[in-house]
Protein backbone atom coordinates (compact mmCIF):
# COMPACT_ATOMS: atom_id res chain seq x y z
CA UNK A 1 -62.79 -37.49 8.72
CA UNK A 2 -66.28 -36.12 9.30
CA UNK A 3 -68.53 -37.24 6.84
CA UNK A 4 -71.80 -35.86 7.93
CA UNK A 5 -73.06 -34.63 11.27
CA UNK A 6 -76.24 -35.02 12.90
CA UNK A 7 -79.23 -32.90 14.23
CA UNK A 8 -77.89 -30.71 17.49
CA UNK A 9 -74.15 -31.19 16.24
CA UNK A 10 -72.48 -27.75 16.91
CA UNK A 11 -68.74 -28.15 17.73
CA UNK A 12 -67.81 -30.71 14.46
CA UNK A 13 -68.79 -30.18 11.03
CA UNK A 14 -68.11 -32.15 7.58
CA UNK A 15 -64.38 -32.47 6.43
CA UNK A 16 -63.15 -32.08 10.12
CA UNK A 17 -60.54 -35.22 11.23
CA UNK A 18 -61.37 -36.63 14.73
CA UNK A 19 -60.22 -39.63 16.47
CA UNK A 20 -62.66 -41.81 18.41
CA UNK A 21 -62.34 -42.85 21.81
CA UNK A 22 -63.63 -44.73 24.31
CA UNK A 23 -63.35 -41.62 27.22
CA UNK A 24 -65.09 -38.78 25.10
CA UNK A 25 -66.14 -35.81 27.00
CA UNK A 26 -69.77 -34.58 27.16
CA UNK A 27 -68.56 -30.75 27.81
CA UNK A 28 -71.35 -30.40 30.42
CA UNK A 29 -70.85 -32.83 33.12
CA UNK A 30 -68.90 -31.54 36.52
CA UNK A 31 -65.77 -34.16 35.33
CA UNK A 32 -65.66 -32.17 32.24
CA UNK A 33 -65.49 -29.02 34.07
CA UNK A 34 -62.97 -30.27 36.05
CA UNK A 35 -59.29 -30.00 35.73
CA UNK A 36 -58.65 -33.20 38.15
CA UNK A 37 -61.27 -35.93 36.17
CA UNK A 38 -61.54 -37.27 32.93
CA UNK A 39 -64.28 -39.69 33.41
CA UNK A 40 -67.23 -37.76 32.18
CA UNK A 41 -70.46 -38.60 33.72
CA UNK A 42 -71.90 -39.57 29.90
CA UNK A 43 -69.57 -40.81 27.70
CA UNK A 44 -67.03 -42.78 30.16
CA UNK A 45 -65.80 -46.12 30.05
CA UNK A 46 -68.69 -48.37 30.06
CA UNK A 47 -67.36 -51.73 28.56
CA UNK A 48 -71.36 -52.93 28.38
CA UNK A 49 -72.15 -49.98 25.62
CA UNK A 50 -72.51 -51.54 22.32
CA UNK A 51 -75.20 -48.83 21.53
CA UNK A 52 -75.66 -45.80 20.87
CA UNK A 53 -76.58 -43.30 23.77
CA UNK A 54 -79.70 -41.69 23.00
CA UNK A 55 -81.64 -43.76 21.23
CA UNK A 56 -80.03 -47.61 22.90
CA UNK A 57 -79.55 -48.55 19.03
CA UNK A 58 -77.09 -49.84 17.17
CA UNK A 59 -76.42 -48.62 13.78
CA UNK A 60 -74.73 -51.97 12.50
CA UNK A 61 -76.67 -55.66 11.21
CA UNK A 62 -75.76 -58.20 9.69
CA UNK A 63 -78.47 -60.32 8.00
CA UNK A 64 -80.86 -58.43 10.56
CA UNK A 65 -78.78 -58.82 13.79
CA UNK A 66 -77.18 -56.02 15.58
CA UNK A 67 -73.44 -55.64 15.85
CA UNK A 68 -72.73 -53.50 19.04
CA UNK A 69 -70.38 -50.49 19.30
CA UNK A 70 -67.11 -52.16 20.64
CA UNK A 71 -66.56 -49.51 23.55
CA UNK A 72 -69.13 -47.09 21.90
CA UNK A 73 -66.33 -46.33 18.86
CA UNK A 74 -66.95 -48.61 16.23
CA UNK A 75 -63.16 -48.92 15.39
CA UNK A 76 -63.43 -51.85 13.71
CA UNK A 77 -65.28 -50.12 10.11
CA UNK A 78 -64.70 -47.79 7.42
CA UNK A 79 -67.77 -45.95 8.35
CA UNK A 80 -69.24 -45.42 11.85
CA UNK A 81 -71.40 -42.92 13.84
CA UNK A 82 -70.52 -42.02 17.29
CA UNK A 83 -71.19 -39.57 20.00
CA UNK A 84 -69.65 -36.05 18.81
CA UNK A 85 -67.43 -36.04 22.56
C-alpha cells in the first residue's frame, strides 16, 4: 500500500495497493507502446540494479553500508521505495 509518493509522481497516490516487480513499465519507451514487448527500455530486467534509477542510490544501510535493491524491488522489507512503473 502506498505510503507516500514522491516529487513528479502522477499516476499513484497514498492509500493505493501496488505490487512491485522486477519488469515495471516506464509508459514512455517504444516497448511500452508496444503491444508485442514488455521489456521497457528503463525499468527492465537488469539483475546488476541494486539502486535506485535516478539518483544510483540506495535507500537501505546498515551500520553505514548500502544494501542494494534485490532486482530494483526491495521485496525483502516492510518499507521500500521503488520506481512508480
Amino acid at each position: 500500500i502506498v505510503e507516500s509518493v514522491g516529487e513528479g509522481v502522477t499516476d499513484l497516490q497514498p492509500g493505493d495497493h501496488v505490487l512491485p516487480i522486477f519488469t515495471g513499465e516506464c509508459g514512455d519507451c517504444p516497448h511500452c507502446h508496444s503491444e508485442e514487448s514488455n521489456m521497457c527500455d528503463l525499468l527492465r530486467i537488469n539483475t546488476e540494479r541494486g539502486r535506485m534509477i535516478h539518483d544510483g542510490e540506495s535507500r537501505f544501510s546498515i551500520n553505514g553500508k548500502p544494501i542494494h535493491h534485490f532486482l530494483g524491488t526491495s521485496t525483502f522489507s516492510e518499507y521500500t521505495v521503488v520506481h512508480s512503473g
